[in-house]
PDB file of N, CA and C in Angstrom:
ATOM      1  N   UNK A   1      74.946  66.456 -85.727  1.00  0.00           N
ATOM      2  CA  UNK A   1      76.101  66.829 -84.980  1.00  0.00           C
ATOM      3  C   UNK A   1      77.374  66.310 -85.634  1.00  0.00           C
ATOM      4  N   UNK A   2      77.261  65.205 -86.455  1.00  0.00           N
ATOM      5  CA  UNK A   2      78.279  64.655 -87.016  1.00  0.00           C
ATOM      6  C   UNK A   2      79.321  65.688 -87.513  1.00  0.00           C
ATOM      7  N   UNK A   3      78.691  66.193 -88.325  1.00  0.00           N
ATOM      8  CA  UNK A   3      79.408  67.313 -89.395  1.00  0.00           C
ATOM      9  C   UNK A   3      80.252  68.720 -88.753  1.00  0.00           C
ATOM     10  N   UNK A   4      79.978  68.729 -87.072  1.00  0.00           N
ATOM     11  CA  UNK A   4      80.914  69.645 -86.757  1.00  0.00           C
ATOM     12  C   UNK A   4      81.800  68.883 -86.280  1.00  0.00           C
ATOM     13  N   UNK A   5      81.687  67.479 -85.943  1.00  0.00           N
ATOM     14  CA  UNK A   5      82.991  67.360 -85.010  1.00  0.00           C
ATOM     15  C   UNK A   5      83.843  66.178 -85.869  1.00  0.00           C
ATOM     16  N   UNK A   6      85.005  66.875 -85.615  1.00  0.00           N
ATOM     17  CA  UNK A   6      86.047  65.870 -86.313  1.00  0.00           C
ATOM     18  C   UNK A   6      87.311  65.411 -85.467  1.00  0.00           C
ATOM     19  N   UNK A   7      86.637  64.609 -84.594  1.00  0.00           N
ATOM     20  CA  UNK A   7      87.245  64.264 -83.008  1.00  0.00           C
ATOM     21  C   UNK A   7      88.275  63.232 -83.359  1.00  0.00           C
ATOM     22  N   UNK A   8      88.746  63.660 -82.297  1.00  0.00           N
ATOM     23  CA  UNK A   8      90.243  62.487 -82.144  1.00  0.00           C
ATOM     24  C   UNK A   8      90.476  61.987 -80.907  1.00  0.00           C
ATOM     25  N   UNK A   9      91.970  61.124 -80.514  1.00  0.00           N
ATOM     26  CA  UNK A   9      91.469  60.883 -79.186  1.00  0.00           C
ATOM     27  C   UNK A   9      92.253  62.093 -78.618  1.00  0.00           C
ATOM     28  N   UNK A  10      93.004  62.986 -79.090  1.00  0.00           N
ATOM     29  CA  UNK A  10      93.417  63.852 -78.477  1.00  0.00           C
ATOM     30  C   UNK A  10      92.950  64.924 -78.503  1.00  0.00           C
ATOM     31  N   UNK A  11      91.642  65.335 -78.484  1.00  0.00           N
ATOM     32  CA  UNK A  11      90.536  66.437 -78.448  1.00  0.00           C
ATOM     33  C   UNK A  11      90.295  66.054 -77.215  1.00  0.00           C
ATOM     34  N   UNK A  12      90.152  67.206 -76.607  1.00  0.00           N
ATOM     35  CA  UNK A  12      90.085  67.376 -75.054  1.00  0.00           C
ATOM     36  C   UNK A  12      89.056  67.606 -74.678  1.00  0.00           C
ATOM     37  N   UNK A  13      88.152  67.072 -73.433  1.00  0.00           N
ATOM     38  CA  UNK A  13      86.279  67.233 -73.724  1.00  0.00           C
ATOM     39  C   UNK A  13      85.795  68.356 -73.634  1.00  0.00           C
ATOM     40  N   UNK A  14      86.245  69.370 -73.097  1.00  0.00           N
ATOM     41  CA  UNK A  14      86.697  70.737 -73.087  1.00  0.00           C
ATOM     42  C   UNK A  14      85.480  71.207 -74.501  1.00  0.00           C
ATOM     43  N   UNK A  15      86.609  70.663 -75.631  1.00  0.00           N
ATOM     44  CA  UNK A  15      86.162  70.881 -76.788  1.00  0.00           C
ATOM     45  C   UNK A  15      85.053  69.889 -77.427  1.00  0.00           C
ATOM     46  N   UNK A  16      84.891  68.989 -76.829  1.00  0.00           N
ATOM     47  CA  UNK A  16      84.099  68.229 -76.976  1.00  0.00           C
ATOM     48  C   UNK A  16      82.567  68.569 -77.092  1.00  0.00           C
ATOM     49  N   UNK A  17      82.117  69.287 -75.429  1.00  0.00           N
ATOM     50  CA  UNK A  17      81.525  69.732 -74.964  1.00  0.00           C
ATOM     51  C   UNK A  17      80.787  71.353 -75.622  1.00  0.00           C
ATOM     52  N   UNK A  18      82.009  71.497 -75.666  1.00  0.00           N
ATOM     53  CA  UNK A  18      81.948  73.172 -77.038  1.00  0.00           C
ATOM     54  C   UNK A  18      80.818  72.966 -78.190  1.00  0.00           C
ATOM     55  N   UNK A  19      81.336  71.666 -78.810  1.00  0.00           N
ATOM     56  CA  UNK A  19      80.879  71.240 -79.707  1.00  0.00           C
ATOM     57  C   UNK A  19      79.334  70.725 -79.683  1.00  0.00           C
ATOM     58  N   UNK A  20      79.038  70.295 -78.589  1.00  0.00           N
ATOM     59  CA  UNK A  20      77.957  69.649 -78.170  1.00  0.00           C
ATOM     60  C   UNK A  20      77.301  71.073 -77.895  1.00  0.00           C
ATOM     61  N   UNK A  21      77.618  72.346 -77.179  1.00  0.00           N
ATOM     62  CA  UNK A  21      76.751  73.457 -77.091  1.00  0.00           C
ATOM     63  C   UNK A  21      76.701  73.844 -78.374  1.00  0.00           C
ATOM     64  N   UNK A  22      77.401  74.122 -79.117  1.00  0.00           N
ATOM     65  CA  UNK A  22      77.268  74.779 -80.514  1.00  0.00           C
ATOM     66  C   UNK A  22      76.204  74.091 -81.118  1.00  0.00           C
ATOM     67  N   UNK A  23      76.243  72.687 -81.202  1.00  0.00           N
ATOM     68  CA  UNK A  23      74.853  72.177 -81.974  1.00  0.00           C
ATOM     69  C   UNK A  23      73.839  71.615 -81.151  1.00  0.00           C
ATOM     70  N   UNK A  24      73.585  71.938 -79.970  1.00  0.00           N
ATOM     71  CA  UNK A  24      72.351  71.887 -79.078  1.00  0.00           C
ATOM     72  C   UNK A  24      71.046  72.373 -79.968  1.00  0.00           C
ATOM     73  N   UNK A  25      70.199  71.389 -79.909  1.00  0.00           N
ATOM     74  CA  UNK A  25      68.769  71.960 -80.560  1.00  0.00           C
ATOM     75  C   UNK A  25      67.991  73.107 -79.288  1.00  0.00           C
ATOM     76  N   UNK A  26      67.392  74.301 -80.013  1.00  0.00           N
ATOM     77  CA  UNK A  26      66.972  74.966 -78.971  1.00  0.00           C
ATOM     78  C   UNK A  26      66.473  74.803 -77.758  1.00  0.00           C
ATOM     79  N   UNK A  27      65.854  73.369 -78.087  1.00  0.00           N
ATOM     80  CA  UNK A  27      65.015  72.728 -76.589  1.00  0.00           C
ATOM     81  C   UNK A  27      65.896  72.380 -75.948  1.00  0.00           C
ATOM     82  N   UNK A  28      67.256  72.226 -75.784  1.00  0.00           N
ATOM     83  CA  UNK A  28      68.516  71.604 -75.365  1.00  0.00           C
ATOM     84  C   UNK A  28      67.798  70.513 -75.170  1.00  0.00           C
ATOM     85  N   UNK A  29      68.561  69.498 -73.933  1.00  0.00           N
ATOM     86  CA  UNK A  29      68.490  68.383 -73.692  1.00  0.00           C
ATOM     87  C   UNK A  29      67.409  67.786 -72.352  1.00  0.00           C
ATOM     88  N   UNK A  30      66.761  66.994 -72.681  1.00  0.00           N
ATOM     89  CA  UNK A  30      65.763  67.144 -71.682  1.00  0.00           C
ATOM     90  C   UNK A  30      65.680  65.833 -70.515  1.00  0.00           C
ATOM     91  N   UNK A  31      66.071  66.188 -69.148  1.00  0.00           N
ATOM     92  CA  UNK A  31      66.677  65.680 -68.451  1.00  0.00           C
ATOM     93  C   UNK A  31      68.250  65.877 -68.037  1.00  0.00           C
ATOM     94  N   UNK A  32      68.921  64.842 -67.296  1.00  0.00           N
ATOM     95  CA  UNK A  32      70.534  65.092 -67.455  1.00  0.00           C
ATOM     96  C   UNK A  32      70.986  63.989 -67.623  1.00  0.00           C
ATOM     97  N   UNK A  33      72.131  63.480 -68.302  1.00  0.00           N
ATOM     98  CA  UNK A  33      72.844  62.612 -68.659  1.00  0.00           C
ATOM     99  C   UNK A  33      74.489  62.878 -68.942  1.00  0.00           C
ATOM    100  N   UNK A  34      74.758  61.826 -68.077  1.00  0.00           N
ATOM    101  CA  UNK A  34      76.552  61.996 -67.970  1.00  0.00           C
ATOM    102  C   UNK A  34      77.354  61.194 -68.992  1.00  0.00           C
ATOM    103  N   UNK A  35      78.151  61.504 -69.775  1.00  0.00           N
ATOM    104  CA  UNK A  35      79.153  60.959 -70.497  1.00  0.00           C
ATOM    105  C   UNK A  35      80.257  60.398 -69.536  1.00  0.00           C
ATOM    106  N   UNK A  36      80.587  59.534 -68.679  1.00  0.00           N
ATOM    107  CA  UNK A  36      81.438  59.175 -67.886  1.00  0.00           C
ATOM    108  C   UNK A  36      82.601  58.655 -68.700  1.00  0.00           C
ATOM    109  N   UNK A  37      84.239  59.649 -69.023  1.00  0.00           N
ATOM    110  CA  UNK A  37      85.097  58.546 -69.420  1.00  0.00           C
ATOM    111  C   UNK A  37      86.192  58.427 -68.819  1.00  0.00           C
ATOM    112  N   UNK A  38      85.705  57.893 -67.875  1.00  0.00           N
ATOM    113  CA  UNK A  38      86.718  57.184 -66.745  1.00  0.00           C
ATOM    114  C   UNK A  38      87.683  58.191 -66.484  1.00  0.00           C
ATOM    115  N   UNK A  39      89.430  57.997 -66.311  1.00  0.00           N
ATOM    116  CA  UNK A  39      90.506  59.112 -66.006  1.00  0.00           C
ATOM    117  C   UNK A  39      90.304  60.024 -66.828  1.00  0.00           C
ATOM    118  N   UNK A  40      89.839  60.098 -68.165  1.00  0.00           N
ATOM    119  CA  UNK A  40      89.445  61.111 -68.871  1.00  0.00           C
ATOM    120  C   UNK A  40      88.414  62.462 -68.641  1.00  0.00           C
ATOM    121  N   UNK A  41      87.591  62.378 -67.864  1.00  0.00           N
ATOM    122  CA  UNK A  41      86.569  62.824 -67.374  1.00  0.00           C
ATOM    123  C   UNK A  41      85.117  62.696 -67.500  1.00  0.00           C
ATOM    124  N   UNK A  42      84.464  63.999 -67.689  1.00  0.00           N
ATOM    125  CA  UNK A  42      82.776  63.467 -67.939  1.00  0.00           C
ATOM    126  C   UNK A  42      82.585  64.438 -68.372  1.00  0.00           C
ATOM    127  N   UNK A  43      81.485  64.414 -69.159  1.00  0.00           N
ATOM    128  CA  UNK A  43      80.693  65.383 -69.921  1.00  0.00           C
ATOM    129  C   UNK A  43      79.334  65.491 -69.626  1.00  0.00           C
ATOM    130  N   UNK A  44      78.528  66.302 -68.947  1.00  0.00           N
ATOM    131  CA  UNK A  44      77.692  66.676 -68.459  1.00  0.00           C
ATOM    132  C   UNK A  44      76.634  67.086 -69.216  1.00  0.00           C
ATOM    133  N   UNK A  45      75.761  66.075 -70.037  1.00  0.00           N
ATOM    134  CA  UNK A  45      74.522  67.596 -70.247  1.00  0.00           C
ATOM    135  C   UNK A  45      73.077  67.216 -69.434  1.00  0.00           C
ATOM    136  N   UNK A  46      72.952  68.914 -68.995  1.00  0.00           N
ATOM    137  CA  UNK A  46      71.659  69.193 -68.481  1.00  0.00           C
ATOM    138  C   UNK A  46      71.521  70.268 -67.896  1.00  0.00           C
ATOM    139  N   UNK A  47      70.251  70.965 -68.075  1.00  0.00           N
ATOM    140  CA  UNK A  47      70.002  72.297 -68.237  1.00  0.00           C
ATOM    141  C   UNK A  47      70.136  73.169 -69.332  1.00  0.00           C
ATOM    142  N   UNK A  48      69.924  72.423 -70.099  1.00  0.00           N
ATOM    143  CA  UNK A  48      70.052  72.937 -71.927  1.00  0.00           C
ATOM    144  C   UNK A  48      71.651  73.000 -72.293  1.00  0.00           C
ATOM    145  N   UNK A  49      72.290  72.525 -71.303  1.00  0.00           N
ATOM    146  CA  UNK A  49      73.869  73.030 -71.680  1.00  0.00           C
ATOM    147  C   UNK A  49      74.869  71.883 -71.368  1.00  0.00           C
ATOM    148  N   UNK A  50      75.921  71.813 -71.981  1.00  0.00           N
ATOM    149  CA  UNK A  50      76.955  70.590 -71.910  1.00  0.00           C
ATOM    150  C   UNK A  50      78.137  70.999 -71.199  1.00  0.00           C
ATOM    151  N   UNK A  51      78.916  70.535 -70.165  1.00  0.00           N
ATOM    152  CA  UNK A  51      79.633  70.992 -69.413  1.00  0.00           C
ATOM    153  C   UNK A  51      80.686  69.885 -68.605  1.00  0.00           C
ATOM    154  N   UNK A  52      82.112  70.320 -68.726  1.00  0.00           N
ATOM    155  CA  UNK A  52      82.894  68.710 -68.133  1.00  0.00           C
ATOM    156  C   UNK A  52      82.756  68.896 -66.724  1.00  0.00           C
ATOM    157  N   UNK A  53      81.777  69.789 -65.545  1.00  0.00           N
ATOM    158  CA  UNK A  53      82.107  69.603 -64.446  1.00  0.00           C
ATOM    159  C   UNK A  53      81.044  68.391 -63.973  1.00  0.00           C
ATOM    160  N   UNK A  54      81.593  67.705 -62.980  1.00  0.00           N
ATOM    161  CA  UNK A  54      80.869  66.412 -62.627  1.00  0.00           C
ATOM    162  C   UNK A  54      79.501  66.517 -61.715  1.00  0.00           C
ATOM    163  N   UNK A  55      78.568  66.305 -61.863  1.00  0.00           N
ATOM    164  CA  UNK A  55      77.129  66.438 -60.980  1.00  0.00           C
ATOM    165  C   UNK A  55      76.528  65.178 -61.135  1.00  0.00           C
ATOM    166  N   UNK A  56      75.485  65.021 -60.493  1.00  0.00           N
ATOM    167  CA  UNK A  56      74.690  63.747 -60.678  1.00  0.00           C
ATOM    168  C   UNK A  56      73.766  63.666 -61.573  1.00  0.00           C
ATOM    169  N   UNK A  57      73.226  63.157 -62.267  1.00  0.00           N
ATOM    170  CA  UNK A  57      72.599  63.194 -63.215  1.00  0.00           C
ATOM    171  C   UNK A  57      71.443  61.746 -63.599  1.00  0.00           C
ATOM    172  N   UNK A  58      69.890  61.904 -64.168  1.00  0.00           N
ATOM    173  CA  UNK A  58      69.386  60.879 -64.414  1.00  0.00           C
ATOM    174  C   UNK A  58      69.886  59.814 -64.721  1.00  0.00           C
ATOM    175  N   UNK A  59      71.194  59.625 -65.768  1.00  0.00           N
ATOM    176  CA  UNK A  59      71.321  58.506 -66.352  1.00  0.00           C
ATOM    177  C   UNK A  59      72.864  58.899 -66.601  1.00  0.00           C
ATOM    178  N   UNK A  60      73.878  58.014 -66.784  1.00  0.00           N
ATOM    179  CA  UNK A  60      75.401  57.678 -67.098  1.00  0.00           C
ATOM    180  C   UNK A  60      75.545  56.485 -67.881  1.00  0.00           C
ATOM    181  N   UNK A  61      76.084  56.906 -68.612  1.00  0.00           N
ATOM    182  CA  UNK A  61      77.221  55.993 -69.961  1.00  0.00           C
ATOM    183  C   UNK A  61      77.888  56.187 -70.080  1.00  0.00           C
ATOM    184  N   UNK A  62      78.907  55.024 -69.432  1.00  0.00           N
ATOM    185  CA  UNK A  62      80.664  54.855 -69.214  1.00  0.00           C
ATOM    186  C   UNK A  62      80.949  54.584 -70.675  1.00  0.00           C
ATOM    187  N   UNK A  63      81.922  54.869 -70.793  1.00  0.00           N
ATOM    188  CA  UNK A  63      82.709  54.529 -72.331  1.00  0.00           C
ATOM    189  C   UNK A  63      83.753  55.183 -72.731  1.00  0.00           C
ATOM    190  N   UNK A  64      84.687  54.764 -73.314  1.00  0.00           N
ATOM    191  CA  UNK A  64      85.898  55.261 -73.555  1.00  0.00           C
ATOM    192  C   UNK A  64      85.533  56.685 -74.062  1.00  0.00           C
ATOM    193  N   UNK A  65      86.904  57.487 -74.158  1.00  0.00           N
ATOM    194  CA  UNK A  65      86.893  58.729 -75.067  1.00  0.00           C
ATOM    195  C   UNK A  65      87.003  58.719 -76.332  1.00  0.00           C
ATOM    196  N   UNK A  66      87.609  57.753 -76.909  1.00  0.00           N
ATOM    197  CA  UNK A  66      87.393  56.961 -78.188  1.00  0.00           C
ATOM    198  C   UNK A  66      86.540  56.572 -78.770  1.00  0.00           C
ATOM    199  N   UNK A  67      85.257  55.815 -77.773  1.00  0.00           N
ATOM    200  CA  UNK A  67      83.695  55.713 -78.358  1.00  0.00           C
ATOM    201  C   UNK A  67      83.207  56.453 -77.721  1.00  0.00           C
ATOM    202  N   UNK A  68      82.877  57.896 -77.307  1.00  0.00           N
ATOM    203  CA  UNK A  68      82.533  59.085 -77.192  1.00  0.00           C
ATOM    204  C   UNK A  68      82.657  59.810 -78.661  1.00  0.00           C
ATOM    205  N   UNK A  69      83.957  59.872 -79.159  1.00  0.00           N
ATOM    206  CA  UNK A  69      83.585  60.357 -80.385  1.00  0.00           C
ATOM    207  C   UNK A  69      83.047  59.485 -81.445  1.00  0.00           C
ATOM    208  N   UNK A  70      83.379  58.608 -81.278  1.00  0.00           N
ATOM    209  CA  UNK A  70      82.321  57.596 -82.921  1.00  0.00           C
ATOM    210  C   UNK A  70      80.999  57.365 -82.086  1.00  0.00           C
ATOM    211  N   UNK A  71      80.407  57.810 -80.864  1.00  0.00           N
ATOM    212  CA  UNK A  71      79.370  57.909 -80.637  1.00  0.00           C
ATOM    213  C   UNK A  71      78.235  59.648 -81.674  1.00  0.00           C
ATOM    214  N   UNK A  72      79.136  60.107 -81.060  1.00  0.00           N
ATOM    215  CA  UNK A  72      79.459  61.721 -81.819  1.00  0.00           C
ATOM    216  C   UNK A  72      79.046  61.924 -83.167  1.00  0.00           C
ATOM    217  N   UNK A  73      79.989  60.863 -83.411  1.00  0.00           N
ATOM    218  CA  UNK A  73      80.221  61.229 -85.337  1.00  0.00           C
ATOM    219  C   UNK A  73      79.166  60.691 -86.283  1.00  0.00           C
ATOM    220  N   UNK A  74      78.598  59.152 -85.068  1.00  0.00           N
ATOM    221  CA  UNK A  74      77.770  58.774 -85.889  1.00  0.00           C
ATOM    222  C   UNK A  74      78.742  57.212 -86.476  1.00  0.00           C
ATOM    223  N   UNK A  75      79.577  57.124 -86.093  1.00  0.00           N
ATOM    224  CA  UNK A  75      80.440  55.955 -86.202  1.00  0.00           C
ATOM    225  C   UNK A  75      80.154  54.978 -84.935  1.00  0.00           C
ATOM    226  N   UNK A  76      79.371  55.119 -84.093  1.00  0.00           N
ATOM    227  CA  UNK A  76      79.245  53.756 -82.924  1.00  0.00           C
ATOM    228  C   UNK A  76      77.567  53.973 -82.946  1.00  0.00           C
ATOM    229  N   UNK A  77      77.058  52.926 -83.418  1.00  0.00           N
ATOM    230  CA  UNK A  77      75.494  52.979 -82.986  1.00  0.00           C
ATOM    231  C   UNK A  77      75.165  52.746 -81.477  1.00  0.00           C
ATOM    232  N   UNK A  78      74.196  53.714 -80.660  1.00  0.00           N
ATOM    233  CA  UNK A  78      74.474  53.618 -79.581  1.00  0.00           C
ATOM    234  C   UNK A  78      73.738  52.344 -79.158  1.00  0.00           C
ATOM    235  N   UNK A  79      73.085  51.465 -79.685  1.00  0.00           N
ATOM    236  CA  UNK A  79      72.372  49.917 -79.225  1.00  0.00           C
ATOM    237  C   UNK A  79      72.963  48.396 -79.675  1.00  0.00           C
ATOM    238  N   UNK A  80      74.546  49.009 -80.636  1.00  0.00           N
ATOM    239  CA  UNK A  80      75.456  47.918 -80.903  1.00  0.00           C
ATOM    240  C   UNK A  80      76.458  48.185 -79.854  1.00  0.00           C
ATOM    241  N   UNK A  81      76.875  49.913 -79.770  1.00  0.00           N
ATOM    242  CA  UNK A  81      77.696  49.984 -78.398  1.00  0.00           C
ATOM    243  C   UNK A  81      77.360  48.936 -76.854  1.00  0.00           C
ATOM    244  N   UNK A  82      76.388  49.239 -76.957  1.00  0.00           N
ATOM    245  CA  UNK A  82      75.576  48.840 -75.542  1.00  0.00           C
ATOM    246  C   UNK A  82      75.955  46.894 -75.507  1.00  0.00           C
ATOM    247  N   UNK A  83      75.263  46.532 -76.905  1.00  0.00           N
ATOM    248  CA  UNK A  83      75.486  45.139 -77.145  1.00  0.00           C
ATOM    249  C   UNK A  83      76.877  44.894 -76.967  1.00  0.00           C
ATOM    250  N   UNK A  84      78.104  45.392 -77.441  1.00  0.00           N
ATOM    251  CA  UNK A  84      79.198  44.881 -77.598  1.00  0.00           C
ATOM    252  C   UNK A  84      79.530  44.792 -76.363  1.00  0.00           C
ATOM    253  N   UNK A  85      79.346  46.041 -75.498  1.00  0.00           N
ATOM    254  CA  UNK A  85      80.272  46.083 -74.147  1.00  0.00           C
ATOM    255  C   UNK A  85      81.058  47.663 -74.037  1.00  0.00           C
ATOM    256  N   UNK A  86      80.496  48.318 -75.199  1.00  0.00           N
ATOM    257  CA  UNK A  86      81.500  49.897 -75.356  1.00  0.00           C
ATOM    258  C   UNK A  86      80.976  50.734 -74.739  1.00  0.00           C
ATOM    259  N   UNK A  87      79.861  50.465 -74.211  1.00  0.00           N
ATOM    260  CA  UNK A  87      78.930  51.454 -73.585  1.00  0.00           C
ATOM    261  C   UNK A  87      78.471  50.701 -72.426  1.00  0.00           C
ATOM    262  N   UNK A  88      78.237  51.134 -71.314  1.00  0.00           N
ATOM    263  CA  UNK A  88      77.594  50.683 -70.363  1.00  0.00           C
ATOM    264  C   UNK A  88      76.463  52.762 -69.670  1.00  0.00           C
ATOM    265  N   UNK A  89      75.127  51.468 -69.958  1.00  0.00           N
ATOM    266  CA  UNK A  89      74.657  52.582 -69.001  1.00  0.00           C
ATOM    267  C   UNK A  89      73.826  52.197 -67.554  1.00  0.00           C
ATOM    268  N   UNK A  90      73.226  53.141 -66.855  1.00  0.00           N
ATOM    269  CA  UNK A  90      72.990  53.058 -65.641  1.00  0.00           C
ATOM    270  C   UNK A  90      72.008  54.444 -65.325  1.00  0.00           C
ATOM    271  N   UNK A  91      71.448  54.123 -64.403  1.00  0.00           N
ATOM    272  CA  UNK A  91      70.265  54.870 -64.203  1.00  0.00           C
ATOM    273  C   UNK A  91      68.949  54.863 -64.897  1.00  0.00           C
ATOM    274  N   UNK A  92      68.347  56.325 -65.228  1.00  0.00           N
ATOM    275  CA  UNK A  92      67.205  55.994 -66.286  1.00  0.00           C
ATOM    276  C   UNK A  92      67.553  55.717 -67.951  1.00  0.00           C
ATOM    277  N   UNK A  93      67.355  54.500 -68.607  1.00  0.00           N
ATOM    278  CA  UNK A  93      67.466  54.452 -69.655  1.00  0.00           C
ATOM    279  C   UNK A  93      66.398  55.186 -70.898  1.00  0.00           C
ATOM    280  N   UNK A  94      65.299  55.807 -70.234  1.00  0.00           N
ATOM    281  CA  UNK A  94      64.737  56.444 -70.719  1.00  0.00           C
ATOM    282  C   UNK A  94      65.411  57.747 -71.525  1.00  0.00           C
ATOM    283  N   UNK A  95      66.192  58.500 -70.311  1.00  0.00           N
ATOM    284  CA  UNK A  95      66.990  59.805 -70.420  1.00  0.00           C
ATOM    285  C   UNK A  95      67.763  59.304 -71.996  1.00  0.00           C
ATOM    286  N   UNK A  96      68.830  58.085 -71.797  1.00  0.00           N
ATOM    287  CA  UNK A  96      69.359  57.757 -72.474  1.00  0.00           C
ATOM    288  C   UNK A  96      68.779  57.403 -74.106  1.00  0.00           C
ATOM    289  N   UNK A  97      67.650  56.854 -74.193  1.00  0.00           N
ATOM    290  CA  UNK A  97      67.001  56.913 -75.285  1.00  0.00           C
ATOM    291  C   UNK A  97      66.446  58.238 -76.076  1.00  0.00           C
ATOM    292  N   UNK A  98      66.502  59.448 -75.495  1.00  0.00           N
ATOM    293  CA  UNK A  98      66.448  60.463 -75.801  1.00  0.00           C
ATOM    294  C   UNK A  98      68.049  61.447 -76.849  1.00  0.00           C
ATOM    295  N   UNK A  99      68.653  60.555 -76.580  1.00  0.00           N
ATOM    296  CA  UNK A  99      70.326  60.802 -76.951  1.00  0.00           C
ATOM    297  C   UNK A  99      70.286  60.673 -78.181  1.00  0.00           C
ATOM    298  N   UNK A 100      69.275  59.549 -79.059  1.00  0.00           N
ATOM    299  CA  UNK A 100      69.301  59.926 -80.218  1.00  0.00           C
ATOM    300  C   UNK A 100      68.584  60.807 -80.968  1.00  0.00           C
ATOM    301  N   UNK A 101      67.919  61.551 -80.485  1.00  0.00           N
ATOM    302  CA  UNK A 101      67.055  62.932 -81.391  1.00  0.00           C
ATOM    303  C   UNK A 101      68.189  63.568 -80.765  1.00  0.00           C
ATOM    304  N   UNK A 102      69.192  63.917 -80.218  1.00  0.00           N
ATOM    305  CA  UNK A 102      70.081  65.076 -80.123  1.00  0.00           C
ATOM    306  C   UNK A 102      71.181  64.861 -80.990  1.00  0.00           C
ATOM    307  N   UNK A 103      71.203  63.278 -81.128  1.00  0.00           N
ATOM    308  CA  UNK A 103      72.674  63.118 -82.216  1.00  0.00           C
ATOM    309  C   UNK A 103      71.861  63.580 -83.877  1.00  0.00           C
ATOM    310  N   UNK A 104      70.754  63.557 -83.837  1.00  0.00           N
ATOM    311  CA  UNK A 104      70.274  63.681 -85.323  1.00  0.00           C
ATOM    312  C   UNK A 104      69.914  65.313 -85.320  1.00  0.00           C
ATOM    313  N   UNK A 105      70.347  66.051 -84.590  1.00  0.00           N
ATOM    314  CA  UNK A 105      70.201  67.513 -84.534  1.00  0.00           C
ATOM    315  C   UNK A 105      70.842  67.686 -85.075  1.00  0.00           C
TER     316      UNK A 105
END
């Protein structure tokens, strides 16, 4: 996924999300998991599809919109995020461990 997105903090999740359908592996995503970024919004995937409207979902990881994209790019490892404090998650961490076979799609 790295290689399509060349995020900033002023990429809007809008496009974010775009980006995340465009390189969805056919199986999409299995379970649901929320990108929570705070006043910024959320990014939704589940049901094979990525979407900023808000629902409930197996598992949430708060984190800036800033480490949303170096999550993205491949610039924030998501188990040093977690360590530092850039990531917080909640719910099933299972769902969440699944996040990396979609970033290596």
């Amino acid at each position: 996924m790295a290689g399509i997105f060349h995020l900033g903090t002023t990429m809007p999740l809008t496009a974010i999300a775009d980006g995340i359908n465009a390189n969805m592996p056919a199986g999409g995503f299995e379970g649901s998991l929320k990108f929570d970024c705070g006043d910024d919004g959320v990014i939704v995937l589940a049901n094979g599809a990525a979407t900023t409207l808000d629902q409930d979902t197996d598992c949430t990881i708060k984190l800036s919109k800033d480490n949303l994209g170096k999550l993205l790019t491949g610039k924030l490892n998501p188990m040093t995020g977690v360590m530092m404090g850039k990531l917080k998650v909640s719910g099933n961490a299972a769902v969440a461990m699944k996040l990396g076979s979609l970033l290596k799609g």
